[in-house]
C-alpha atoms as a PDB file:
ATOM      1  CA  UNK A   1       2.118  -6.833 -23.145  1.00  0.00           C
ATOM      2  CA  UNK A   2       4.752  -5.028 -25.678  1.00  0.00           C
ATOM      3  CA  UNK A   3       4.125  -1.617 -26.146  1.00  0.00           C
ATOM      4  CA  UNK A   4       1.878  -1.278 -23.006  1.00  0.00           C
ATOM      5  CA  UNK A   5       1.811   1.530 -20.528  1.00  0.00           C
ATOM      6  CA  UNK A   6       2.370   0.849 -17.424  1.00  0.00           C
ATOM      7  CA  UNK A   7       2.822   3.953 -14.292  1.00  0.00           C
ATOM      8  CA  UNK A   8       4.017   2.920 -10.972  1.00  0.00           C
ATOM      9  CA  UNK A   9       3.965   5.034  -8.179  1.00  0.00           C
ATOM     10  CA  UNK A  10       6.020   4.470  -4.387  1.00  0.00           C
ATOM     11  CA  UNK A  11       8.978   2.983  -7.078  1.00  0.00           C
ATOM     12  CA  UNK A  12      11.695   4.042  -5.266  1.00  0.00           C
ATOM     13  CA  UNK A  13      12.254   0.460  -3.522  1.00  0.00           C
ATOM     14  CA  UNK A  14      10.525  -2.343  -1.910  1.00  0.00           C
ATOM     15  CA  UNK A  15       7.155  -3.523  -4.193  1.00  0.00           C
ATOM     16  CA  UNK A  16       7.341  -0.685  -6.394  1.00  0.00           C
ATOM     17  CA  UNK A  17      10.988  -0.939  -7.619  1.00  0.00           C
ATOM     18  CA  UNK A  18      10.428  -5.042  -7.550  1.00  0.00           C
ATOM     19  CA  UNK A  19       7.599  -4.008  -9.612  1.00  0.00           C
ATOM     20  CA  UNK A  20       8.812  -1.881 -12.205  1.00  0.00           C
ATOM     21  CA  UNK A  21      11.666  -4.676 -12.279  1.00  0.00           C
ATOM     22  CA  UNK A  22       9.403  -7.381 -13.429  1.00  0.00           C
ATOM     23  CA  UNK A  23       6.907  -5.185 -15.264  1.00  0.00           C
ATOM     24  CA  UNK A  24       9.684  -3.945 -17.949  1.00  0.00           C
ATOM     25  CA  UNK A  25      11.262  -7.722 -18.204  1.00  0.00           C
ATOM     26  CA  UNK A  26       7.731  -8.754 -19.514  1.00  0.00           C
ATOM     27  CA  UNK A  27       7.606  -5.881 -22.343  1.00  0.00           C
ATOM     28  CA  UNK A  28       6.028  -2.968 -20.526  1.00  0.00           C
ATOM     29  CA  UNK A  29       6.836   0.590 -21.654  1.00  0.00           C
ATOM     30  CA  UNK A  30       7.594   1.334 -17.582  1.00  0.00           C
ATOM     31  CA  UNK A  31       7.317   4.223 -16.182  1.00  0.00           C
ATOM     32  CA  UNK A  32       8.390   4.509 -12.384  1.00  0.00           C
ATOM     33  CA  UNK A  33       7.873   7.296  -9.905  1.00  0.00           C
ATOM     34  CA  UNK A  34       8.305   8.557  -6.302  1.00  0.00           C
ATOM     35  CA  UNK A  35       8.876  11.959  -5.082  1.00  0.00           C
ATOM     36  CA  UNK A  36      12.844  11.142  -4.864  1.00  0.00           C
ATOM     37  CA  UNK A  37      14.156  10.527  -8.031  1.00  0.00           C
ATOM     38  CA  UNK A  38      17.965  10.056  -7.102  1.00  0.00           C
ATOM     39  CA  UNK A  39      16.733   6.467  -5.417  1.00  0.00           C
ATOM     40  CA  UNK A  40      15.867   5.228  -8.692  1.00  0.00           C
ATOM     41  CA  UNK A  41      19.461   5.400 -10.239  1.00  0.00           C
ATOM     42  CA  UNK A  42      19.543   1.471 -10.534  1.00  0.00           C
ATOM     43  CA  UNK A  43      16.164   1.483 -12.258  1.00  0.00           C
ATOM     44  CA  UNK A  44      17.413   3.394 -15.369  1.00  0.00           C
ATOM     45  CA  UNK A  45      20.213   0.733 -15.828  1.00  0.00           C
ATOM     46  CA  UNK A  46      17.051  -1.885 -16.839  1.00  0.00           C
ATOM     47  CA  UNK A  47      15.895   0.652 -19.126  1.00  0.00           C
ATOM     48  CA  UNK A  48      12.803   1.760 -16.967  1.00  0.00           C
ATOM     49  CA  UNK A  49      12.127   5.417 -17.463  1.00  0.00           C
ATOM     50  CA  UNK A  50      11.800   7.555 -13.553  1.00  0.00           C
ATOM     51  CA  UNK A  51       9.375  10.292 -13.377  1.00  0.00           C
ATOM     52  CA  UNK A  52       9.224  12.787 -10.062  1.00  0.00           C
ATOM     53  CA  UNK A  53       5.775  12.226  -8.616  1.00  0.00           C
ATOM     54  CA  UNK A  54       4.273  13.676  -5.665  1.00  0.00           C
ATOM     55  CA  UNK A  55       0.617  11.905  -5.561  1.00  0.00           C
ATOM     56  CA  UNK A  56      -0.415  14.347  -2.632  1.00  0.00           C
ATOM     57  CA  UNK A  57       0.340  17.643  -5.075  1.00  0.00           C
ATOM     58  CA  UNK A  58      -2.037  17.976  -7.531  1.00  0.00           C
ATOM     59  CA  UNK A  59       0.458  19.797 -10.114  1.00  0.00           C
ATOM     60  CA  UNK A  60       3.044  17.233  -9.278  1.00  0.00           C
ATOM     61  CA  UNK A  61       0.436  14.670 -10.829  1.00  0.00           C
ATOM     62  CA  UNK A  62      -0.570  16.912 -14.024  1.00  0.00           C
ATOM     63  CA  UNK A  63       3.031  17.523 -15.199  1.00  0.00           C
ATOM     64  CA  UNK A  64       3.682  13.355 -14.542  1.00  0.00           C
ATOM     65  CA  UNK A  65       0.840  12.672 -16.513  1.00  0.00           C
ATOM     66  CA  UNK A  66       1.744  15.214 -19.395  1.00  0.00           C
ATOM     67  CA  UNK A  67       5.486  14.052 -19.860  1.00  0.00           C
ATOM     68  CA  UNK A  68       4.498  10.647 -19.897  1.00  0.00           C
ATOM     69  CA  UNK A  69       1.707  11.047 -22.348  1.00  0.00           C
ATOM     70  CA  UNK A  70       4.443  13.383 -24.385  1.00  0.00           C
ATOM     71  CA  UNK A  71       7.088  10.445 -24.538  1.00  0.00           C
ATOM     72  CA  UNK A  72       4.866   7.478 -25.101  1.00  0.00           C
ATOM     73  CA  UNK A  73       1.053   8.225 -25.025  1.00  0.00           C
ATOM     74  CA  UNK A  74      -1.637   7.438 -22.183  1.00  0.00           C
ATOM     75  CA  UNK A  75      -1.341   4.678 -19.718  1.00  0.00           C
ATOM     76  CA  UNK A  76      -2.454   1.519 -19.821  1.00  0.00           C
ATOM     77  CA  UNK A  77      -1.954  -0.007 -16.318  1.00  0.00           C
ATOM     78  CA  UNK A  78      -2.049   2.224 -13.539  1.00  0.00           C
ATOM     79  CA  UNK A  79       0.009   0.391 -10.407  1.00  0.00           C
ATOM     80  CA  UNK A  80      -0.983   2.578  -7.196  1.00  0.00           C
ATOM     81  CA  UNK A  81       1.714   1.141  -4.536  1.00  0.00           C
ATOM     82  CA  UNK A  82       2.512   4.902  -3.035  1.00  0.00           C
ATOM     83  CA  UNK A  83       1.405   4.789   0.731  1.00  0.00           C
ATOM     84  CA  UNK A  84       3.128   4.258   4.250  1.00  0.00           C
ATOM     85  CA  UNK A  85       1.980   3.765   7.619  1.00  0.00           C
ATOM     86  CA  UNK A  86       1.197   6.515  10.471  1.00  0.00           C
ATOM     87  CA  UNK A  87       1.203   4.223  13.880  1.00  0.00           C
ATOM     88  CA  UNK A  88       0.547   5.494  17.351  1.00  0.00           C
ATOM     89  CA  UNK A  89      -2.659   5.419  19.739  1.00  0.00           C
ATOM     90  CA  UNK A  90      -5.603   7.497  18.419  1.00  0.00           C
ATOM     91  CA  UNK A  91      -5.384   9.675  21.442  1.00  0.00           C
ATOM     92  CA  UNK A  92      -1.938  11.095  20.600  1.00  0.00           C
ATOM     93  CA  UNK A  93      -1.411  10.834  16.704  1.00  0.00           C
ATOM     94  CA  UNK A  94      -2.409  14.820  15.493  1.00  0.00           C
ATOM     95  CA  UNK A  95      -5.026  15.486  12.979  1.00  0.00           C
ATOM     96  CA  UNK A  96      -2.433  16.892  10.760  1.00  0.00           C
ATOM     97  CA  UNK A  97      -0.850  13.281  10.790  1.00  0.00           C
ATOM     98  CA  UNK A  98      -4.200  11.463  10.266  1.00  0.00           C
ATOM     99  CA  UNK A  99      -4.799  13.934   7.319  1.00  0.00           C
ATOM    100  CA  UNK A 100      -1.674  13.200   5.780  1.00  0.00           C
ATOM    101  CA  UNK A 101      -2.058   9.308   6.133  1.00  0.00           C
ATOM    102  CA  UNK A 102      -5.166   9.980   4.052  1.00  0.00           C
ATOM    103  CA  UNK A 103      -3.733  12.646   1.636  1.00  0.00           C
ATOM    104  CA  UNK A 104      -1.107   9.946   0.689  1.00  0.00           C
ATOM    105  CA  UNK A 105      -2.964   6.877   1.128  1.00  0.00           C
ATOM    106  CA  UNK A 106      -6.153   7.486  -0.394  1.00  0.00           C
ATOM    107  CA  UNK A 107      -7.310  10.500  -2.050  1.00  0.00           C
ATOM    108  CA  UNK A 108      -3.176  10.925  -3.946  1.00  0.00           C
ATOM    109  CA  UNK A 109      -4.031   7.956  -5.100  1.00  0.00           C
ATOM    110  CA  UNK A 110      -7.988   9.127  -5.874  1.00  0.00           C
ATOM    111  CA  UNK A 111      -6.731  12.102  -7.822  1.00  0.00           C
ATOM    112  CA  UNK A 112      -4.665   9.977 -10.337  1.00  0.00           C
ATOM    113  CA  UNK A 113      -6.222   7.392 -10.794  1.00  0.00           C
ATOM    114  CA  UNK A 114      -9.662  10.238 -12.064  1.00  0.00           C
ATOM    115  CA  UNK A 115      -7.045  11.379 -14.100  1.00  0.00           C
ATOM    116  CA  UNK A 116      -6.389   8.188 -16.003  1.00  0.00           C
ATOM    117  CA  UNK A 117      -9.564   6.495 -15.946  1.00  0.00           C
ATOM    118  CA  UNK A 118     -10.707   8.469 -19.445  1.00  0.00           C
ATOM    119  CA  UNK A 119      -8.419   6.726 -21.771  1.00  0.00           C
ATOM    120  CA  UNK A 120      -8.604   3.143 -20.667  1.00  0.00           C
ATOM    121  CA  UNK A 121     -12.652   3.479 -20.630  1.00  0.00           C
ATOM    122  CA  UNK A 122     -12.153   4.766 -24.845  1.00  0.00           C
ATOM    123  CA  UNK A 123      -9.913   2.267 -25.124  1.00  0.00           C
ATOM    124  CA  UNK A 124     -12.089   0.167 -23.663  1.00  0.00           C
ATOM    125  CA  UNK A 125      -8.861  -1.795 -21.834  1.00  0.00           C
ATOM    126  CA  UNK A 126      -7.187  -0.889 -18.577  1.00  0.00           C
ATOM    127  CA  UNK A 127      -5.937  -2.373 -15.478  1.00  0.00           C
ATOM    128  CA  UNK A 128      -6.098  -0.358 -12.349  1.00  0.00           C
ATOM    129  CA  UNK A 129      -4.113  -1.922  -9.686  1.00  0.00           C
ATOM    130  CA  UNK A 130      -4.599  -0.866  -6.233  1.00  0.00           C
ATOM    131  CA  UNK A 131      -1.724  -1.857  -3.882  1.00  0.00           C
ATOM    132  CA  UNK A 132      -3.873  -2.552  -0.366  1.00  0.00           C
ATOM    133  CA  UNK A 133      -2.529  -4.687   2.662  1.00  0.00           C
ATOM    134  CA  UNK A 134      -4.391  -7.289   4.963  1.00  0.00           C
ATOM    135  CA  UNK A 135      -4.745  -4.413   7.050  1.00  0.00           C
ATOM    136  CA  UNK A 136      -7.487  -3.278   4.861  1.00  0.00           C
ATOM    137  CA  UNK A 137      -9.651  -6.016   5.983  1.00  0.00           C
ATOM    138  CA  UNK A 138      -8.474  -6.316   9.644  1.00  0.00           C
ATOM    139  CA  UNK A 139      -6.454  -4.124  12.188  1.00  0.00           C
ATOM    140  CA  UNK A 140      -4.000  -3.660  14.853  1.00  0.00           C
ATOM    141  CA  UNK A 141      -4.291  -1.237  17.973  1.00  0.00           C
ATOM    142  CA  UNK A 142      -2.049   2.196  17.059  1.00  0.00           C
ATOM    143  CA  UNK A 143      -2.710   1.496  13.524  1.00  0.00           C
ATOM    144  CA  UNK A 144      -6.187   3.328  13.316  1.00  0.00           C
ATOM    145  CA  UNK A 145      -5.333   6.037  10.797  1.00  0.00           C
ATOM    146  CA  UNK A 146      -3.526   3.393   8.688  1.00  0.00           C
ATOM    147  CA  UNK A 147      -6.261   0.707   8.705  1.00  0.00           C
ATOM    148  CA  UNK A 148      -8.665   3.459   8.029  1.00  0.00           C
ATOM    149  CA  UNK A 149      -7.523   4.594   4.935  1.00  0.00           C
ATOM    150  CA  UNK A 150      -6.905   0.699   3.731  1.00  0.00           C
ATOM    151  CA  UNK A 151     -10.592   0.111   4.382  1.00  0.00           C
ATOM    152  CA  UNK A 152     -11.119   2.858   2.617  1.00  0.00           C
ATOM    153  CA  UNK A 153      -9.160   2.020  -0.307  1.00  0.00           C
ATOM    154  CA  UNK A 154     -10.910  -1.477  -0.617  1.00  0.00           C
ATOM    155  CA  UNK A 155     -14.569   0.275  -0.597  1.00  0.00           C
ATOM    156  CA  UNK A 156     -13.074   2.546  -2.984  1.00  0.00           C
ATOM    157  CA  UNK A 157     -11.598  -0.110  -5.190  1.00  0.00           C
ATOM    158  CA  UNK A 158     -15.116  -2.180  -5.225  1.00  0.00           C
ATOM    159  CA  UNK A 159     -17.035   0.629  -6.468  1.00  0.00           C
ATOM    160  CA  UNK A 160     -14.355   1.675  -9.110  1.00  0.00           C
ATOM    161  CA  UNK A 161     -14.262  -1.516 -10.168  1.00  0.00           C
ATOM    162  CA  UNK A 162     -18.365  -2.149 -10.796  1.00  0.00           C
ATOM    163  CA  UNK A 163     -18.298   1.696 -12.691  1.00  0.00           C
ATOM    164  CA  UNK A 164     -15.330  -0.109 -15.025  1.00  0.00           C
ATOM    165  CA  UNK A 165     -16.046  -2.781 -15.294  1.00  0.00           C
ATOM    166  CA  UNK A 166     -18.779  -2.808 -18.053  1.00  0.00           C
ATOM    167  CA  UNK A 167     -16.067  -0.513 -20.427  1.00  0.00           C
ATOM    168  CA  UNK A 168     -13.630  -3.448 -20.192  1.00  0.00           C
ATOM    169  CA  UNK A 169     -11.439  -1.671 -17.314  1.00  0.00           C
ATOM    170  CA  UNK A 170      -9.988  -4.230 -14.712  1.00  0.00           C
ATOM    171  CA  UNK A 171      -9.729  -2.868 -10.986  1.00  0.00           C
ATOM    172  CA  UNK A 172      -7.827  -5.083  -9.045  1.00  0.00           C
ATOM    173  CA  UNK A 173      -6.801  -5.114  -5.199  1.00  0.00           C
ATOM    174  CA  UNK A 174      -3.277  -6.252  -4.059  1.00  0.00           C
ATOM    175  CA  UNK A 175      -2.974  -7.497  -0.672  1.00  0.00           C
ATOM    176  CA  UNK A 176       0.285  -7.854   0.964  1.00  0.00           C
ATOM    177  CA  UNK A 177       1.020  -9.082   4.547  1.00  0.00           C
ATOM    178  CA  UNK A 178       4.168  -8.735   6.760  1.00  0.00           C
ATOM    179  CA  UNK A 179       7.003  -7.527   3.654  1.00  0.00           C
ATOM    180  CA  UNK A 180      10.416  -7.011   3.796  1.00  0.00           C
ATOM    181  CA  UNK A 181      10.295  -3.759   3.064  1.00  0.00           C
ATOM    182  CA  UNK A 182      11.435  -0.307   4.696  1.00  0.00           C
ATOM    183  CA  UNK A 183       7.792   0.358   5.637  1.00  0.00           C
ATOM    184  CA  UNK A 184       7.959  -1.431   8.809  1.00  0.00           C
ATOM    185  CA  UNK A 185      11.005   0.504  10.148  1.00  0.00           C
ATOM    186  CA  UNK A 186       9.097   3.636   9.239  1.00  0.00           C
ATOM    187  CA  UNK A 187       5.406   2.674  11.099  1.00  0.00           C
ATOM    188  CA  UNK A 188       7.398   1.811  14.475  1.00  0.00           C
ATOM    189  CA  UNK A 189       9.716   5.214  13.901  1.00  0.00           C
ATOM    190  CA  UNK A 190       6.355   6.591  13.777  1.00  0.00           C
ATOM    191  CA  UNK A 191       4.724   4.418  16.852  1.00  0.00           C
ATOM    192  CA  UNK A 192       7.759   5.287  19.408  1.00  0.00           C
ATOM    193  CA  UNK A 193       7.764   8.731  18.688  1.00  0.00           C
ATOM    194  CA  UNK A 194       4.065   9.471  19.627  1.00  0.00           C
ATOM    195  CA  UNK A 195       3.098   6.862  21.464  1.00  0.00           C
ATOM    196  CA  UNK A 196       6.238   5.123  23.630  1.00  0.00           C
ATOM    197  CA  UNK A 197       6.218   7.183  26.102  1.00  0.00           C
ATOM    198  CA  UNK A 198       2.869   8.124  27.199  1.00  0.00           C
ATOM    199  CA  UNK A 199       0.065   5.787  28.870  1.00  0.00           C
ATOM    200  CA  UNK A 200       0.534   3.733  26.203  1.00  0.00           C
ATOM    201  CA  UNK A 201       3.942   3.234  25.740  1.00  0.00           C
ATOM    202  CA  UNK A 202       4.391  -0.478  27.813  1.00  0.00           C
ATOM    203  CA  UNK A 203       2.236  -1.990  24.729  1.00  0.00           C
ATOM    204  CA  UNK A 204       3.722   0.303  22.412  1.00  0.00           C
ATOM    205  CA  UNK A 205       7.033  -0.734  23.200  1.00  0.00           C
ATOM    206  CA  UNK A 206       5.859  -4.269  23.193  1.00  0.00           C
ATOM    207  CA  UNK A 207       4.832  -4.005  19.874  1.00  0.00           C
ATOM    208  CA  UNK A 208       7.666  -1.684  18.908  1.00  0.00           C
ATOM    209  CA  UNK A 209      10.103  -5.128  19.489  1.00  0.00           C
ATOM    210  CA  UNK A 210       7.387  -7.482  17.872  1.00  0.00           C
ATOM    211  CA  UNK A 211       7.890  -5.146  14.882  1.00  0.00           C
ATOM    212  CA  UNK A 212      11.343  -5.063  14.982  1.00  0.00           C
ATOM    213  CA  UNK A 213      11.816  -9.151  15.363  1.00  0.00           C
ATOM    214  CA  UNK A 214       9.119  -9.640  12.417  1.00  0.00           C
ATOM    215  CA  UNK A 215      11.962  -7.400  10.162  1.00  0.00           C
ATOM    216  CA  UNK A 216      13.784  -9.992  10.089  1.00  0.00           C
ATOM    217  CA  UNK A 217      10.923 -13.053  10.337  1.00  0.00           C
ATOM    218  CA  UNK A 218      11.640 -15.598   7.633  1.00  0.00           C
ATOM    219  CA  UNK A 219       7.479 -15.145   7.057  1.00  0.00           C
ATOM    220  CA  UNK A 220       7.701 -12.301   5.646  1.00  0.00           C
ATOM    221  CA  UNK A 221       7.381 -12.162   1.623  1.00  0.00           C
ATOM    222  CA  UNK A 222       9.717 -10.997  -0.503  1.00  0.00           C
ATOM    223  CA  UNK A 223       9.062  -7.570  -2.536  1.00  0.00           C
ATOM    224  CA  UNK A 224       9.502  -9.950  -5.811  1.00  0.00           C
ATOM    225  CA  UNK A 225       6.198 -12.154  -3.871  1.00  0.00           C
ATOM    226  CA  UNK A 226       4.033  -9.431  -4.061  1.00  0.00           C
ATOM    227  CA  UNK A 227       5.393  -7.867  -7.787  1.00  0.00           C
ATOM    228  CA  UNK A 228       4.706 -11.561  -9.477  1.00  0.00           C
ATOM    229  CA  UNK A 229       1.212 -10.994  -8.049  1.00  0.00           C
ATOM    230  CA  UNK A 230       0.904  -7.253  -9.535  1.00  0.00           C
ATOM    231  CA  UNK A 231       2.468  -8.655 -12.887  1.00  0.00           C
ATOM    232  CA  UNK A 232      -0.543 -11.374 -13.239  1.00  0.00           C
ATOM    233  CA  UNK A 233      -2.716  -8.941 -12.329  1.00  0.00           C
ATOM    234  CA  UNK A 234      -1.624  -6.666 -14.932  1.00  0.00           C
ATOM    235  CA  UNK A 235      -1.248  -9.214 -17.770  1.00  0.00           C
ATOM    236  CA  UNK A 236      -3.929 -12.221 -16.705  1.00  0.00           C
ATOM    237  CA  UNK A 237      -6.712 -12.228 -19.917  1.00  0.00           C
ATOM    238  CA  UNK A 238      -9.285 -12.341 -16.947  1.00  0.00           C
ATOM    239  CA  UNK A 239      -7.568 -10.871 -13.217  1.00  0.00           C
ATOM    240  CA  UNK A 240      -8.615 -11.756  -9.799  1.00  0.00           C
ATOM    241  CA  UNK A 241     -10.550  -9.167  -8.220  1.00  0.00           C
ATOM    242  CA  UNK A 242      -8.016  -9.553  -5.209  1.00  0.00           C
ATOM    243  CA  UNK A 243      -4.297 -11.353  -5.165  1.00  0.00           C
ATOM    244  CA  UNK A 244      -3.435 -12.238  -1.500  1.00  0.00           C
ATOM    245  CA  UNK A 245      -0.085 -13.721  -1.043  1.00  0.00           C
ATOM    246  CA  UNK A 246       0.393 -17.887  -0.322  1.00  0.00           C
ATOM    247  CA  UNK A 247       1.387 -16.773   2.572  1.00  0.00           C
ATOM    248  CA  UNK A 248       0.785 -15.664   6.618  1.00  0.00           C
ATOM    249  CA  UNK A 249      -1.040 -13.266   5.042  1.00  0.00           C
ATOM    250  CA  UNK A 250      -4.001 -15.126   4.050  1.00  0.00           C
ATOM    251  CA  UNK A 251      -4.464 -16.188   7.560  1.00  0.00           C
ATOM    252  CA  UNK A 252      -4.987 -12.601   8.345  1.00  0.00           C
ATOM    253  CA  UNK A 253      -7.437 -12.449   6.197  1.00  0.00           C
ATOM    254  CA  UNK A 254      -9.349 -15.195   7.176  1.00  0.00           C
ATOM    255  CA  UNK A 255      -9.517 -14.236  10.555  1.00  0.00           C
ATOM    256  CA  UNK A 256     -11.760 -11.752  10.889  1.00  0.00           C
ATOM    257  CA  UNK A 257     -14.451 -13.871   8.994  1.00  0.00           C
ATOM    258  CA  UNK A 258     -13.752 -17.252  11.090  1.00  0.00           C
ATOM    259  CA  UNK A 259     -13.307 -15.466  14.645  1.00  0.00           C
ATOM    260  CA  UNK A 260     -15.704 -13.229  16.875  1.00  0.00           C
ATOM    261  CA  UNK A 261     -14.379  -9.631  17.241  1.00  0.00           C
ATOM    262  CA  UNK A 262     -13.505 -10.386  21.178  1.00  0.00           C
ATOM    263  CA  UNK A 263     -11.320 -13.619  20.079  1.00  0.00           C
ATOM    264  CA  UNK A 264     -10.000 -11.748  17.112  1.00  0.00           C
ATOM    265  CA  UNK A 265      -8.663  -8.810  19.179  1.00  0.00           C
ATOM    266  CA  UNK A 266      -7.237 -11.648  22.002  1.00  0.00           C
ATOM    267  CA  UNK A 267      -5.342 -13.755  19.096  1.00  0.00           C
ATOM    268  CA  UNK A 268      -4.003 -10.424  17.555  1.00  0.00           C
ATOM    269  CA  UNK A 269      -2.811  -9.067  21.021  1.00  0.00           C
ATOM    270  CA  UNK A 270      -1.124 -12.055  21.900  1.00  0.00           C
ATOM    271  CA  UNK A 271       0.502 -12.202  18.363  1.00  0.00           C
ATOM    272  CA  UNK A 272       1.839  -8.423  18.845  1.00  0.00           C
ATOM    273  CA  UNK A 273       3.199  -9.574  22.479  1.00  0.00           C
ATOM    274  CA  UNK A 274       0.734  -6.785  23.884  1.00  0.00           C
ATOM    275  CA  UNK A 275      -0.166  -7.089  27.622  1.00  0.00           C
ATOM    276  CA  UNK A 276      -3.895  -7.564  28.949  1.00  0.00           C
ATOM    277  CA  UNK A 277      -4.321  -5.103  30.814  1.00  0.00           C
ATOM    278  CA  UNK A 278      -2.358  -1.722  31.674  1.00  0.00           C
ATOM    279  CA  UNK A 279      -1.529   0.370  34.499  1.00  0.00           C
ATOM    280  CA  UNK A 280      -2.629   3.953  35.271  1.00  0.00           C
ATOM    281  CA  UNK A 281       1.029   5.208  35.347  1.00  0.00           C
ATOM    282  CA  UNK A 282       2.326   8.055  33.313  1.00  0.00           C
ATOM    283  CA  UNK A 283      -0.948   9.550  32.436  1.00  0.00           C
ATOM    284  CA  UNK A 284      -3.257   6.774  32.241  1.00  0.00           C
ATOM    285  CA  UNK A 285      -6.988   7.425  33.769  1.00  0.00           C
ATOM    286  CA  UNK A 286     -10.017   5.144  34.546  1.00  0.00           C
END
């Protein structure tokens, strides 16, 4: 893959930064961005190039796109690993958050990806990789906003992928499970803060600790796990449609396909340490 183009956005650690990594040791012209360019000092040392990139601004996309096709021409693999995760019980997370989640999540990621898509269909080559999560096939309680734009992001990804397909353009779906990454420190920030201390908050703060004990979980994968999968998808002759990790992760996946909704929802509760039922203290109602 010498000479290829490859744009990686969320690069500023976890998959994206073990992407970029990997990416530009297998002969990629790399180019990785984030909004926060100063966390990317290390990256430069490997000779990856950073780029400022706000996904949710659409000017912030148009001047990425121009410098890099000014430097070293259009892209060629398109890795689209931006996102985080908004947690906290429907009832109390603000629109305003729930927009965001999908500003970032999904339609950033829309808008550059539309803006890309030309050259790899006249080219006639082009891998789009979308970074989901198992949470795009299944979900937690206090995750709605998050799961929702994951599910949308694998409809989204299946259509893409049929338009492309017949002009030789690859869309591909990555999805991770539990990572060690900072994302899970930032979704149960994001869960105490609107939801532990309202009528939710004695399964929010259950599944505040489950979060914080998984941090440190020997099952979760490695950011380098999930880049190897990103680098096959980007430089396999003929990719999967979807890379799941060989890990707990593909039980995840499995289990909303092998269980009843009713004995999915008990297996997940009990994994998240959540309580049956819940008193009426603090707000709650009937």
């Amino acid at each position: 893959m010498s000479g290829k183009v490859a744009l990686i956005t969320g690069a500023s650690s976890g998959i994206g930064a073990a992407t970029a990594l990997q990416m530009a040791a297998a002969g990629f012209v790399v180019y990785a961005a984030a909004r926060r360019i100063d966390r990317m000092a290390d990256l430069r040392m490997h000779g990856i190039k950073v780029i400022g990139l706000d996904v949710t601004s659409e000017d912030s996309i148009t001047a990425c796109l121009q410098t890099i096709r000014q430097e070293s021409g259009d892209i060629d693999v398109l890795v689209n690993n931006a996102g985080y995760g908004s947690y906290g019980a429907v009832e109390e997370v603000p629109m305003e958050d729930a927009r965001r989640q999908f500003e970032v999540n999904l339609f950033g990621l829309a808008r550059l990806t539309q803006q890309v898509i030309a050259h790899m269909r006249e080219q006639r080559w082009g891998r789009i990789i979308n970074v989901s999560s198992v949470g795009g096939v299944g979900a937690t309680p206090y995750g709605a906003w998050y799961h929702a734009t994951k599910f949308a992001l694998e409809g989204y990804s299946t259509a893409l992928r049929q338009e492309l397909e017949p002009f030789g353009v690859d869309v591909v779906v990555i999805r991770p499970g539990g990572t060690k990454t900072e994302w899970g420190g930032i979704a149960t920030e994001s869960l105490l803060k609107i939801s532990g201390n309202g009528p939710y908050r004695q399964a929010v703060q259950a599944m505040a600790a489950t979060f914080k004990k998984g941090n440190d979980s020997a099952m979760l994968d490695s950011p380098d796990v999930i880049a190897k999968l990103i680098l096959q998808a980007a430089t396999a002759a003929r990719p999967k449609t979807v890379y799941v990790p060989a890990s707990i992760a593909r039980i995840f996946v499995l289990i909303p396909w092998l269980l009843s909704h009713r004995m999915s929802n008990a297996l997940t509760r009990a994994f998240l340490g959540l309580p049956k039922v819940m008193g009426l203290e603090n707000g709650g109602t009937r």
